[in-house]
C-alpha atoms as a PDB file:
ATOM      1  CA  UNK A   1      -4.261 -43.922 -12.067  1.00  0.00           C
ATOM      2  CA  UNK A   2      -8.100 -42.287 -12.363  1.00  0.00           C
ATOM      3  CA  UNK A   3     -10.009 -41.597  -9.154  1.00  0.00           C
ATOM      4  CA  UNK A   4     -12.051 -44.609  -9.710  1.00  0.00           C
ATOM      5  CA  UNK A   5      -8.781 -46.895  -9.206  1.00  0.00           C
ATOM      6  CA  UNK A   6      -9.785 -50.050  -7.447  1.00  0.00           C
ATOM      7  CA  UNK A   7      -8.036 -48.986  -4.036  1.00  0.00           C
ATOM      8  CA  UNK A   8      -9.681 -45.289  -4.079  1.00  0.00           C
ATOM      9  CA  UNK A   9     -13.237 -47.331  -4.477  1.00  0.00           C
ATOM     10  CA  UNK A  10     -12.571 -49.394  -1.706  1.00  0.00           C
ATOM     11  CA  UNK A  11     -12.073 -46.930   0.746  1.00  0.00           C
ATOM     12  CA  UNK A  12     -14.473 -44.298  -0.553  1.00  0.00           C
ATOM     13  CA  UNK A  13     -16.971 -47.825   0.589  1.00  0.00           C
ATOM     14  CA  UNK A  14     -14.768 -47.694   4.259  1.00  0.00           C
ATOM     15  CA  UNK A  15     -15.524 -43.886   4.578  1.00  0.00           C
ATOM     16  CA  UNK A  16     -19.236 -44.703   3.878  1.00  0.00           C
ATOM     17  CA  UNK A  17     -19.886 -47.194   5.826  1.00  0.00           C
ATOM     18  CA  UNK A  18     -17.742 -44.422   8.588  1.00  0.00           C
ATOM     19  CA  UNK A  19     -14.942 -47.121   8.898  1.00  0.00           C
ATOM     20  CA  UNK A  20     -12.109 -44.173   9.025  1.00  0.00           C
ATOM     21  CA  UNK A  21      -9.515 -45.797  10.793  1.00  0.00           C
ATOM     22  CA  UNK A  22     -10.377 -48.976   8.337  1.00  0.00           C
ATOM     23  CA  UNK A  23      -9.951 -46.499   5.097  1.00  0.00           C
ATOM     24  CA  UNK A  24      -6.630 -44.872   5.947  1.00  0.00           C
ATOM     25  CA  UNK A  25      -4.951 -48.409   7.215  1.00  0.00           C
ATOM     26  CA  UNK A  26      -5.947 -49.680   3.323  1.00  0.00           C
ATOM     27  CA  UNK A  27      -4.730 -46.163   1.860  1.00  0.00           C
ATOM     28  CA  UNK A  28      -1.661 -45.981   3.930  1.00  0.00           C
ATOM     29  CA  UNK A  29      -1.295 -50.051   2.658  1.00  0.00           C
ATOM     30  CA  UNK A  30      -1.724 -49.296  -0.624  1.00  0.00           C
ATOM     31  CA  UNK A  31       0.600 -46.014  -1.005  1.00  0.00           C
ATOM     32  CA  UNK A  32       3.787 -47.537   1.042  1.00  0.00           C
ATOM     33  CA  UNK A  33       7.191 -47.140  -0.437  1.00  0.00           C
ATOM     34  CA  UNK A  34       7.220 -45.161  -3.946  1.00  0.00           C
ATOM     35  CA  UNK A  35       3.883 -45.452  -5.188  1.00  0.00           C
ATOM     36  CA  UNK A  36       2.645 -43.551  -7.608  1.00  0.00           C
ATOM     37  CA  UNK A  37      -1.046 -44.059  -7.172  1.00  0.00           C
ATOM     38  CA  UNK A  38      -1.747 -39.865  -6.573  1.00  0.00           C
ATOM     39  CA  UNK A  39      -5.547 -40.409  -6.731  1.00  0.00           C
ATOM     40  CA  UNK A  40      -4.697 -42.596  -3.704  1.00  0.00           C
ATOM     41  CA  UNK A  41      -2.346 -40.233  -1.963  1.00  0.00           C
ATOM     42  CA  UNK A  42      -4.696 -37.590  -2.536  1.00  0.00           C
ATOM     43  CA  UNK A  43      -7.336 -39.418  -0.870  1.00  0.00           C
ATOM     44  CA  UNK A  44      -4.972 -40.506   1.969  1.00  0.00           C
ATOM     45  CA  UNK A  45      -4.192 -37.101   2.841  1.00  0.00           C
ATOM     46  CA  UNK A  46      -7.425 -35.361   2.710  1.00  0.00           C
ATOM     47  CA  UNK A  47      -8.671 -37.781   5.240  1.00  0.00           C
ATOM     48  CA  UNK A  48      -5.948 -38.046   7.657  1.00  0.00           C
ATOM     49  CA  UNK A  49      -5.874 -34.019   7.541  1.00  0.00           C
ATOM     50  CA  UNK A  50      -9.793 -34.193   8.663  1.00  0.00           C
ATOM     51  CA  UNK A  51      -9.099 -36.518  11.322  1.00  0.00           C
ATOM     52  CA  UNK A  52      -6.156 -34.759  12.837  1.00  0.00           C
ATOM     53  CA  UNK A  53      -3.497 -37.458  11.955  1.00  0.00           C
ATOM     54  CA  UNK A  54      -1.024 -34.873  10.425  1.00  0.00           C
ATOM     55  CA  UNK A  55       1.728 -37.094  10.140  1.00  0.00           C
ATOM     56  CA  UNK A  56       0.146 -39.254   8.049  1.00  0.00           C
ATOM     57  CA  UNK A  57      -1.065 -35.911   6.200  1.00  0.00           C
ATOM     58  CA  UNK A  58       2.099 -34.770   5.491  1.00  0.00           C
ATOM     59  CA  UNK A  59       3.682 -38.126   4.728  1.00  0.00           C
ATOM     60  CA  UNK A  60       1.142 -38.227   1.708  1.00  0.00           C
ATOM     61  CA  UNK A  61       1.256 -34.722   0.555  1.00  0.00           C
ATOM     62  CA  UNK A  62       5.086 -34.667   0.648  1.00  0.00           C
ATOM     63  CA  UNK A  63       4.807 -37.832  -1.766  1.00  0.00           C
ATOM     64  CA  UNK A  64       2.823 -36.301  -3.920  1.00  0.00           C
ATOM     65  CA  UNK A  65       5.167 -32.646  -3.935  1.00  0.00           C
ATOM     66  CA  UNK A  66       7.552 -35.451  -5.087  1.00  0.00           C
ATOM     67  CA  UNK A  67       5.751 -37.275  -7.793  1.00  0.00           C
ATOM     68  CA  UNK A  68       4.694 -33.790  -9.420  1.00  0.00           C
ATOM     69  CA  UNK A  69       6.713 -30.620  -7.560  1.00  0.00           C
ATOM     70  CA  UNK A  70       4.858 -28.582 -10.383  1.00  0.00           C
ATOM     71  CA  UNK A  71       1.653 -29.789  -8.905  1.00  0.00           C
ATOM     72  CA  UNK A  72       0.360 -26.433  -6.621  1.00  0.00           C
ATOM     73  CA  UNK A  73      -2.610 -28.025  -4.578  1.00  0.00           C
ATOM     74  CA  UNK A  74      -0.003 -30.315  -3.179  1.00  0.00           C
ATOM     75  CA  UNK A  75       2.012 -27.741  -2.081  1.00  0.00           C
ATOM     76  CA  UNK A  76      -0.345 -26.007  -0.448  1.00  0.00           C
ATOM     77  CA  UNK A  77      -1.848 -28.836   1.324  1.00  0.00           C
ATOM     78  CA  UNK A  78       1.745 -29.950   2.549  1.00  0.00           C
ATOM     79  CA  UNK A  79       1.911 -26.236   4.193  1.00  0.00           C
ATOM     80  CA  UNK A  80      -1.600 -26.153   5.357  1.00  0.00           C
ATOM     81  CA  UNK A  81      -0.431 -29.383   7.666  1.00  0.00           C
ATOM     82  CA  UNK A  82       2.659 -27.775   8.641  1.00  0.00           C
ATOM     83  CA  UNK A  83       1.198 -24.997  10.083  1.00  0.00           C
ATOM     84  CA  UNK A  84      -1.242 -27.425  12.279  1.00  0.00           C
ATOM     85  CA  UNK A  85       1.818 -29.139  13.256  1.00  0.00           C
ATOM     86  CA  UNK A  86       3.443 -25.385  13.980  1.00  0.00           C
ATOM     87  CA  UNK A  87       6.057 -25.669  11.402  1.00  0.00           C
ATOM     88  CA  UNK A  88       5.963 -22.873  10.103  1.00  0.00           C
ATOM     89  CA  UNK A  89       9.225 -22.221   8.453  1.00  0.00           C
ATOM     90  CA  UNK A  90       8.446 -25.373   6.727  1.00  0.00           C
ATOM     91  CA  UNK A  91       4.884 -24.558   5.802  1.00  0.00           C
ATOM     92  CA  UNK A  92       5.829 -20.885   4.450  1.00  0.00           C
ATOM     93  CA  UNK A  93       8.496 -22.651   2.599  1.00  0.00           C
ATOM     94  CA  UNK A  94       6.297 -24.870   0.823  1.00  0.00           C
ATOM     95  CA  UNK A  95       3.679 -22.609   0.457  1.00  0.00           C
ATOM     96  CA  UNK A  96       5.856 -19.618  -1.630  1.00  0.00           C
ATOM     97  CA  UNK A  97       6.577 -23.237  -3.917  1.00  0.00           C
ATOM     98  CA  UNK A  98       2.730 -23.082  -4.430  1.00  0.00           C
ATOM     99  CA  UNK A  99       2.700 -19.307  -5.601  1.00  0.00           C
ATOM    100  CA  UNK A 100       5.670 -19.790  -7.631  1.00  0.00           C
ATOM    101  CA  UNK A 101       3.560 -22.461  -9.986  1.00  0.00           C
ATOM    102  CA  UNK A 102       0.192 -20.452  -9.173  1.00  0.00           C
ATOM    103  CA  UNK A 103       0.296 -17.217  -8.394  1.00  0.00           C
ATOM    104  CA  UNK A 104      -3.762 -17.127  -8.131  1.00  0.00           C
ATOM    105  CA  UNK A 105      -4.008 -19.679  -5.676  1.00  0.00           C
ATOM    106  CA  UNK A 106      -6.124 -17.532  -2.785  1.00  0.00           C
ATOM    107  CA  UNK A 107      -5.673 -20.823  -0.506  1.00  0.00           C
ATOM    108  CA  UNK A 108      -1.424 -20.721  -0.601  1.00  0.00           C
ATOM    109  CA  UNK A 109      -1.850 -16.619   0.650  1.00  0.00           C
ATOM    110  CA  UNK A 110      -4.098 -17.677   2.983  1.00  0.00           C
ATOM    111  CA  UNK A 111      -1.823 -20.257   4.644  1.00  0.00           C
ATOM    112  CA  UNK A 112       1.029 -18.346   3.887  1.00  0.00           C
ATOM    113  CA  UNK A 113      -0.545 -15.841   6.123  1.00  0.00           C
ATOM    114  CA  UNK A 114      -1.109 -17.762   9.083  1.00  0.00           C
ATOM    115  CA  UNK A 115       2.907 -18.949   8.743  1.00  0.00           C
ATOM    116  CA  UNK A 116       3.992 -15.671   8.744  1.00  0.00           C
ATOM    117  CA  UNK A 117       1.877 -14.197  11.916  1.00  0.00           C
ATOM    118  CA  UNK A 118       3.224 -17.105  13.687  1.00  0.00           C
ATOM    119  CA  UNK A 119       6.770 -15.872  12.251  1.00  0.00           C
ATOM    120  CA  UNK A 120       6.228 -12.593  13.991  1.00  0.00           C
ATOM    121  CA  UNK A 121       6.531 -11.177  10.065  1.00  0.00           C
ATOM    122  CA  UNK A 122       2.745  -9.224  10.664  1.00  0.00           C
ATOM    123  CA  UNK A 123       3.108  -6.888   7.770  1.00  0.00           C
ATOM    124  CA  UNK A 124       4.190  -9.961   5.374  1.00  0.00           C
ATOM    125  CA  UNK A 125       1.463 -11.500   6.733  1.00  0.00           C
ATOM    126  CA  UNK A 126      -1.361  -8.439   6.062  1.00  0.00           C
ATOM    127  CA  UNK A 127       0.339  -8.556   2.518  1.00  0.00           C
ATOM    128  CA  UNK A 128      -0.286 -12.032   2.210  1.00  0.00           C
ATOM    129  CA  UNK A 129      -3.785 -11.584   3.718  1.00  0.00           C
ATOM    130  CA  UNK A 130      -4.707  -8.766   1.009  1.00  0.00           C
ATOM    131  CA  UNK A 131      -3.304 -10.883  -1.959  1.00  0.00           C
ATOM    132  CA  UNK A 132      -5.604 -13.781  -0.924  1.00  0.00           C
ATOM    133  CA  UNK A 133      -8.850 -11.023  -0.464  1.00  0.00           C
ATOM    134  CA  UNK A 134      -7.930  -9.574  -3.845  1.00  0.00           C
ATOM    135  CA  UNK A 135      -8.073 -12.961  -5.267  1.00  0.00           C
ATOM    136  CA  UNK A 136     -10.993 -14.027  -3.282  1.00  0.00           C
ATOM    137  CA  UNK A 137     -13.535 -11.265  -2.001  1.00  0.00           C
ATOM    138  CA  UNK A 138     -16.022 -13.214  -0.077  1.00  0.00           C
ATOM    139  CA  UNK A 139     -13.253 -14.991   2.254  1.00  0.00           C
ATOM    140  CA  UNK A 140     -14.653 -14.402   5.704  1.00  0.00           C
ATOM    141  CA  UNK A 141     -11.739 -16.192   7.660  1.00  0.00           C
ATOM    142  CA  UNK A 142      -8.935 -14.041   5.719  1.00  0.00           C
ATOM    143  CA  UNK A 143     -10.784 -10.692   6.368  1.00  0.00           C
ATOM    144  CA  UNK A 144     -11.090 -11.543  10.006  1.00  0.00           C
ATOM    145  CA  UNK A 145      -7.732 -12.486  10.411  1.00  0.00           C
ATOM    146  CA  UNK A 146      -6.654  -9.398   8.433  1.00  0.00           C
ATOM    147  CA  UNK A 147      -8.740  -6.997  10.268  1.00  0.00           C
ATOM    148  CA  UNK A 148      -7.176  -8.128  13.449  1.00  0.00           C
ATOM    149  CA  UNK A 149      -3.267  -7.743  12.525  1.00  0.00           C
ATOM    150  CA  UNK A 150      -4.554  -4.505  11.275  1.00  0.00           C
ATOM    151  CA  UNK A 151      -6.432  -3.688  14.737  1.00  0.00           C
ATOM    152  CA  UNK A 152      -3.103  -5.110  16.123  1.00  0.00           C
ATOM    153  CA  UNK A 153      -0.797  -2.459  13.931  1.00  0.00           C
ATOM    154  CA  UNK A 154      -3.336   0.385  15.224  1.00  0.00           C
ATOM    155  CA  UNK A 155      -4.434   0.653  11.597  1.00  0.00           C
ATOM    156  CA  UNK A 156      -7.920   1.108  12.214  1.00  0.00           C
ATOM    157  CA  UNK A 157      -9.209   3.128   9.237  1.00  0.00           C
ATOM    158  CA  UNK A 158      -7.725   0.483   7.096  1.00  0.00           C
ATOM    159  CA  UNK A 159      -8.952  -2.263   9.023  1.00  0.00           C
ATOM    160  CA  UNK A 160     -12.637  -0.690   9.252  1.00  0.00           C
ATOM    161  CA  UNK A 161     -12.510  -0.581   5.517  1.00  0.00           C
ATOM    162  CA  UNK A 162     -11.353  -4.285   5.311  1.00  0.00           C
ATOM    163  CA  UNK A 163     -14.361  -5.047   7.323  1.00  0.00           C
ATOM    164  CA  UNK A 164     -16.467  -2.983   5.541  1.00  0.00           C
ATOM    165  CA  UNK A 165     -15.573  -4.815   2.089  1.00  0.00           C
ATOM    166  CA  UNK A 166     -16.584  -8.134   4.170  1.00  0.00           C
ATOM    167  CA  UNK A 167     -19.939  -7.171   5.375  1.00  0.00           C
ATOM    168  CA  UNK A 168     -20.678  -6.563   1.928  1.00  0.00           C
ATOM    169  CA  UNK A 169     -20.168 -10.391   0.871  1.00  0.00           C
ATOM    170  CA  UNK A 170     -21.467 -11.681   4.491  1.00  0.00           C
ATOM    171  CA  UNK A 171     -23.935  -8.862   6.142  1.00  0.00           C
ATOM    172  CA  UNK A 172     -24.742 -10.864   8.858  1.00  0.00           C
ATOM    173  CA  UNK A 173     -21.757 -11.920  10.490  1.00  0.00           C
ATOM    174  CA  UNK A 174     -21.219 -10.957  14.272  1.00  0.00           C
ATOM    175  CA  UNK A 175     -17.429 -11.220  14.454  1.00  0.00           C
ATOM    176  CA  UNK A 176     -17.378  -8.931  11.539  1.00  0.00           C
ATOM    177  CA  UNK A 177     -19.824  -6.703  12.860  1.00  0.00           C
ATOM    178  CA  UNK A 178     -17.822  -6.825  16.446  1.00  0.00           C
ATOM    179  CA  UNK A 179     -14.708  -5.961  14.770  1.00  0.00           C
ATOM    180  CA  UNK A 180     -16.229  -3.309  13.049  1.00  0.00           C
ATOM    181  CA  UNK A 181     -17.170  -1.677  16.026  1.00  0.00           C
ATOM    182  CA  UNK A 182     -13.569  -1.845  18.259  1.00  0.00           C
ATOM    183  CA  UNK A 183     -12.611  -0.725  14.628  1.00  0.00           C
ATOM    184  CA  UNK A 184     -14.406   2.403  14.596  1.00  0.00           C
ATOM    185  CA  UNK A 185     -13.655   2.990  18.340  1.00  0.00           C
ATOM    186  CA  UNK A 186     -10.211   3.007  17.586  1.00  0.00           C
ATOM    187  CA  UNK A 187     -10.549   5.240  15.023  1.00  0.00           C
ATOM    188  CA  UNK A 188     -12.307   7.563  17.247  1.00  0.00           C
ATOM    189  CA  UNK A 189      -9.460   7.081  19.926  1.00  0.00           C
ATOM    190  CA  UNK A 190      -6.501   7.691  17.719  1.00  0.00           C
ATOM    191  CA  UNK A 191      -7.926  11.220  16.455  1.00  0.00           C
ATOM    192  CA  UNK A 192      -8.533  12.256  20.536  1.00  0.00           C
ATOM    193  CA  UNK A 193      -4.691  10.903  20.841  1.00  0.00           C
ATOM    194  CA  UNK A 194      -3.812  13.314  18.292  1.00  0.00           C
ATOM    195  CA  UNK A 195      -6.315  16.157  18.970  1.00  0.00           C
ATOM    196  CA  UNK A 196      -4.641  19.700  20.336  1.00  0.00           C
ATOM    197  CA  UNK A 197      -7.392  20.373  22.506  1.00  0.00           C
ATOM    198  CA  UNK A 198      -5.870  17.953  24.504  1.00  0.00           C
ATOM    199  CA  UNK A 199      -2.506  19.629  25.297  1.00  0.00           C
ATOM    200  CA  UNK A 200      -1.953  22.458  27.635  1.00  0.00           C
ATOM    201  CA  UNK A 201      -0.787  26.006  25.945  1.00  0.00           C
ATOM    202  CA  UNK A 202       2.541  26.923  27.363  1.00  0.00           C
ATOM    203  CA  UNK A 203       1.833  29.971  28.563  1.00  0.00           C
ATOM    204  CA  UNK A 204       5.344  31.633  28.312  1.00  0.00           C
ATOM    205  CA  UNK A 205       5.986  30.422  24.750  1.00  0.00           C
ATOM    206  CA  UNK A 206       2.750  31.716  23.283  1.00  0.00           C
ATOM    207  CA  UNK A 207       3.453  35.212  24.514  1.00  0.00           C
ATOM    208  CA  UNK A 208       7.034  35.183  22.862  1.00  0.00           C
ATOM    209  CA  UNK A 209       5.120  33.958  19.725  1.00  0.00           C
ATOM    210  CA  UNK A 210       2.545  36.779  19.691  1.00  0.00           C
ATOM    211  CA  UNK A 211       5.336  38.850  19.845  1.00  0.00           C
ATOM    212  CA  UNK A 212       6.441  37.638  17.078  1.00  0.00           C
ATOM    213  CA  UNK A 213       3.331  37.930  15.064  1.00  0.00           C
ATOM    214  CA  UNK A 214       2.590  41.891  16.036  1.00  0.00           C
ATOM    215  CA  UNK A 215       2.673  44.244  13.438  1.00  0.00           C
ATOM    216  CA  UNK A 216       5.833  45.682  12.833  1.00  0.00           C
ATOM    217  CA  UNK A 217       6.204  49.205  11.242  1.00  0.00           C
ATOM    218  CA  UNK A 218       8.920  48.663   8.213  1.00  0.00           C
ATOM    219  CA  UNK A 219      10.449  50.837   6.010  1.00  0.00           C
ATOM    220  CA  UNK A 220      10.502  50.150   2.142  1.00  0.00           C
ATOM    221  CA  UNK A 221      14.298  49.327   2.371  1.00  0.00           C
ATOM    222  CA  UNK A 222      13.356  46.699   5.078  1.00  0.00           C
ATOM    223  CA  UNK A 223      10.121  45.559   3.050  1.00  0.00           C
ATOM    224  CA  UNK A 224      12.378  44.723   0.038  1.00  0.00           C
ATOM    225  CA  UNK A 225      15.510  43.473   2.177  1.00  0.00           C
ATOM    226  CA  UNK A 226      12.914  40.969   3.698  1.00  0.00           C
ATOM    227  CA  UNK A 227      11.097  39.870   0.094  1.00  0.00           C
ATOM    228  CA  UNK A 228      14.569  39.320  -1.110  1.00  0.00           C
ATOM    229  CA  UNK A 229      15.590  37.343   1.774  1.00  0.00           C
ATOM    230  CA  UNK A 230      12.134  35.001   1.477  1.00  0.00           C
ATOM    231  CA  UNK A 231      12.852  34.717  -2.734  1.00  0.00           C
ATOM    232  CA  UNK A 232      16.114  33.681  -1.543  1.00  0.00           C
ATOM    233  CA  UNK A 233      14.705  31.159   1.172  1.00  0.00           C
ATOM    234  CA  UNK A 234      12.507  29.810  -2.086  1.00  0.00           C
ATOM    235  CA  UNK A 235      15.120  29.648  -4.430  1.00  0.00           C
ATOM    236  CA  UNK A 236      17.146  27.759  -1.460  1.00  0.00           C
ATOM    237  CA  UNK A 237      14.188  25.474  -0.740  1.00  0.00           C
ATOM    238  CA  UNK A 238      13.510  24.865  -4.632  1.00  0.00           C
ATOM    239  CA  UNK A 239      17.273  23.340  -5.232  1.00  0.00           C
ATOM    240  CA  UNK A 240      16.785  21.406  -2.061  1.00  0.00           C
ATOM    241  CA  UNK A 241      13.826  19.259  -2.983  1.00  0.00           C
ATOM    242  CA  UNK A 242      14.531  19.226  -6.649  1.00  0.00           C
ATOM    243  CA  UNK A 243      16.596  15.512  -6.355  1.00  0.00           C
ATOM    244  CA  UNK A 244      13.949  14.498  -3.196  1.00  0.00           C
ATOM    245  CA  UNK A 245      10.341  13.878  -5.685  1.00  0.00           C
ATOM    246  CA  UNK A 246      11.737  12.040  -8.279  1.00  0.00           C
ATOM    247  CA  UNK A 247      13.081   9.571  -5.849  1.00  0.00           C
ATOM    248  CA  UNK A 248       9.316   9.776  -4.156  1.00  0.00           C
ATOM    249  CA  UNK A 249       7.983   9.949  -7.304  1.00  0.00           C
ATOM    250  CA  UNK A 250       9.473   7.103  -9.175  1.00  0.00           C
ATOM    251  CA  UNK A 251      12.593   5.539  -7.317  1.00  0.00           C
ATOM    252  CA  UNK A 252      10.501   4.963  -4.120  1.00  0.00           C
ATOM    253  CA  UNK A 253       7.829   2.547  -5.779  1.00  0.00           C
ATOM    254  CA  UNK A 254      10.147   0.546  -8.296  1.00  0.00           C
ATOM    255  CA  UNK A 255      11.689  -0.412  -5.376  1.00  0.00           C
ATOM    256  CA  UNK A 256       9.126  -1.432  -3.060  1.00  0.00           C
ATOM    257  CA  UNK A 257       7.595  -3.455  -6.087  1.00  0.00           C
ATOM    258  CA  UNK A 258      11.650  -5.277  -6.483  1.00  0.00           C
ATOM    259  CA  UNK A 259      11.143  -5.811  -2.858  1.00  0.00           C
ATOM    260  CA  UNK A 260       7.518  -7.512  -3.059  1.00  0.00           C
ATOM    261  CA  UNK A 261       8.905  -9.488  -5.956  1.00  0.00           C
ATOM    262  CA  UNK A 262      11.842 -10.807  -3.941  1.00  0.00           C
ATOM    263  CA  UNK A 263      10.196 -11.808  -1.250  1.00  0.00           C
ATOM    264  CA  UNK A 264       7.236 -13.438  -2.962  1.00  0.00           C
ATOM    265  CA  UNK A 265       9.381 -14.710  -5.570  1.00  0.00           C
ATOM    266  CA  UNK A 266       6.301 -14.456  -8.069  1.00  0.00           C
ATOM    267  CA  UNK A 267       8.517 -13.823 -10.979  1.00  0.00           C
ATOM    268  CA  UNK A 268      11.481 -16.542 -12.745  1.00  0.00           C
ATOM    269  CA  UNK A 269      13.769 -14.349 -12.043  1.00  0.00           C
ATOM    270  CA  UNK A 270      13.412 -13.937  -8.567  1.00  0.00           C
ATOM    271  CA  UNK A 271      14.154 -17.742  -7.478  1.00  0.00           C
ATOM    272  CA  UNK A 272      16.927 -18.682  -5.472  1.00  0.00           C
ATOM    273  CA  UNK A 273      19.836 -16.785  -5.271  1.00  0.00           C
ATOM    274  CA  UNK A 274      18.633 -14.533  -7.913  1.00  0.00           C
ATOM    275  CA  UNK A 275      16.134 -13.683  -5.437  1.00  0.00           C
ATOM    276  CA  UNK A 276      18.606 -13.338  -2.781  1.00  0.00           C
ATOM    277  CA  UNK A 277      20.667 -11.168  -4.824  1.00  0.00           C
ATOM    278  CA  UNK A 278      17.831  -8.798  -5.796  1.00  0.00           C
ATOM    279  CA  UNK A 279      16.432  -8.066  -2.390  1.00  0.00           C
ATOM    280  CA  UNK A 280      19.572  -6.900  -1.113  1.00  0.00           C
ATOM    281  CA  UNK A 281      19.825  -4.711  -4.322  1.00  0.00           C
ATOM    282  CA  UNK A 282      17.270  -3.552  -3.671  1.00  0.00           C
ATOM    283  CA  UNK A 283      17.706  -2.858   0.064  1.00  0.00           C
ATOM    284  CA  UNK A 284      21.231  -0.688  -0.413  1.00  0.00           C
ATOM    285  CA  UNK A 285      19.242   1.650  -3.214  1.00  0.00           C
ATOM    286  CA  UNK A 286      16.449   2.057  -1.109  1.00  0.00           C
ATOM    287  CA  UNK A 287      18.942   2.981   2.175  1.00  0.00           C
ATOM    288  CA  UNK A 288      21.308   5.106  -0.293  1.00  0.00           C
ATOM    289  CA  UNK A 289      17.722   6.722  -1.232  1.00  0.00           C
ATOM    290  CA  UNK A 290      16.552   7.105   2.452  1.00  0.00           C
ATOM    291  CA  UNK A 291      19.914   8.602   2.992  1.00  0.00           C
ATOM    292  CA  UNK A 292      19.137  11.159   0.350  1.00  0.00           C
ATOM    293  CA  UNK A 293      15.878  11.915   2.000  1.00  0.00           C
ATOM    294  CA  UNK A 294      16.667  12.324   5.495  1.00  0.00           C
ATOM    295  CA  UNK A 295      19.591  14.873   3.645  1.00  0.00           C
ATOM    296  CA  UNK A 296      17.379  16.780   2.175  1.00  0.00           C
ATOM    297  CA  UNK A 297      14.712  17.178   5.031  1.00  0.00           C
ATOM    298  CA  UNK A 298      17.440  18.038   7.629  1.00  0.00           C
ATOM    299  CA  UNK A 299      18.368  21.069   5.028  1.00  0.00           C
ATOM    300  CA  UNK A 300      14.834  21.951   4.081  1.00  0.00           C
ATOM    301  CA  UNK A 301      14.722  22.455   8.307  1.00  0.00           C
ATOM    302  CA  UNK A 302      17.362  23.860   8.392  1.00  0.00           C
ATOM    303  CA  UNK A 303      16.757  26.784   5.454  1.00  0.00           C
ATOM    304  CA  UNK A 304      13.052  27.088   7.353  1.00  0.00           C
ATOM    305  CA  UNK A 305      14.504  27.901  10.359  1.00  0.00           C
ATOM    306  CA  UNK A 306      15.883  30.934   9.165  1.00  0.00           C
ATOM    307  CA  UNK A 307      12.324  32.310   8.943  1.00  0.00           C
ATOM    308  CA  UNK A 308      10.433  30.943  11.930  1.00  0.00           C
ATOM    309  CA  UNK A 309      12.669  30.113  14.854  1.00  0.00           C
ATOM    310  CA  UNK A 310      10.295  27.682  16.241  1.00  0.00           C
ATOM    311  CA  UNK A 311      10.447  25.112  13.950  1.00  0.00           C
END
């Protein structure tokens, strides 16, 4: 049926005349057992969401997920009330059945967001959060929310840069500004964490290392034992890294993007089992690569330690 059904009329007159309670009762009368009126359901839910009754919310939404399951606005507004009602597992579910039939839909990575914090998954959540703020620039609510798991993950270049990209579309809001500022503070703090100026010298180690550095009077023989010795060291190094950048280079990213794709399931071929399947693919090639890695570095240590003791 059209919007302008006779049911839908009569309590768009209800919600005018701000008989709420009087337009759901007729809505909730009207859509019992298997109807099929969506314009109806639609209406039903939309209200009850406003008014905080959820279950009456999700009753309607999940009707309409059945009458159309390709239909992506009611997916999303089935996980919107889930999270209210703090299922999330439920909401995130429904919500990755919204991306799956639109995978522009800003609103479903918003939502899917706030499931996800609440799943203690932060970083699928700042992924999620990005997505929707790629999608949708000028989205105040995501970029706050992102800024602060980012603030939380002591990413605070990132997250003054996400803040940044906000003030641009909204130059007068405070909490942006605020953040901005704890932000750049943080910033500031992690580079005096970091900062050598704030470590005391070890007195006894830097005189064995200015040994170390004096000028020492060599013959030629020693001159060209020692350049042979560093060629060698080179040469050593050279074979060592050789297998290590392509798998930086190339490997590395294929598989993070496999691993987005599984868990976002934004592709056919990533539902289901399929899904299942590819992420833990995925996962053994990317711990067989880390393997590789953490091989090579422990060698590349090792061979460097054979020309400065200290490392």
């Amino acid at each position: 049926m059209t919007d302008d059904n006779m049911l839908v009329s009569r309590a768009r007159s209800l919600l005018k005349a701000k008989d709420v309670a009087g337009a759901i009762k007729l809505l909730q009368q009207g859509t019992e057992g298997d109807s099929t009126d969506r314009a109806a359901l639609e209406m039903l839910g939309v209200v009850a969401f406003r008014t905080k009754r959820y279950d009456a919310a999700q009753a309607a939404f999940r009707q309409l997920t059945r009458l159309d399951p390709r239909d992506p606005g009611a997916w999303v507004n089935l996980g919107a009330v889930l999270n209210v009602q703090q299922d999330y597992k439920g909401a995130s579910d429904a919500l990755r059945k919204a991306i799956q039939r639109d995978k522009k839909n800003s609103v479903a990575y918003y939502n899917l967001a706030i499931a996800q914090k609440a799943l203690n998954q932060p970083r699928m959540a700042i992924s999620a959060y990005e997505e929707c703020l790629r999608l949708e620039p000028s989205n105040i609510e995501a970029t706050i929310n992102l800024a602060n798991l980012l603030l939380g993950e002591s990413k605070f270049s990132k997250a003054a840069k996400v803040i940044k990209a906000g003030l641009e579309h909204s130059p007068g809001a405070a909490k942006l500004q605020r953040l901005l500022k704890k932000a750049e503070a943080g910033v500031q703090g992690s580079r005096i964490e970091v900062s050598p100026f704030g470590r005391l010298v070890n007195e006894d180690e830097l005189a064995e290392r200015q040994k170390l550095l004096r000028k020492r009077e060599l013959t030629r023989a020693q001159r060209n034992h020692e350049r042979e010795f560093m060629r060698e060291a080179v040469r050593d190094l050279r074979h060592t890294v050789r297998p290590i950048v392509p798998l930086l280079h190339d490997a590395l990213p294929k598989h993070m993007h496999n691993l987005h794709m599984s868990v976002f399931q934004q592709d056919a071929r990533y539902d289901g089992f399929t899904a299942y399947d590819g992420l833990v693919s995925t996962m053994n090639e990317l711990a067989a690569g880390f393997e590789t890695i953490s091989e090579g570095i422990e060698s590349v240590r090792a061979q460097l330690k054979k020309t400065d003791p200290g490392l």
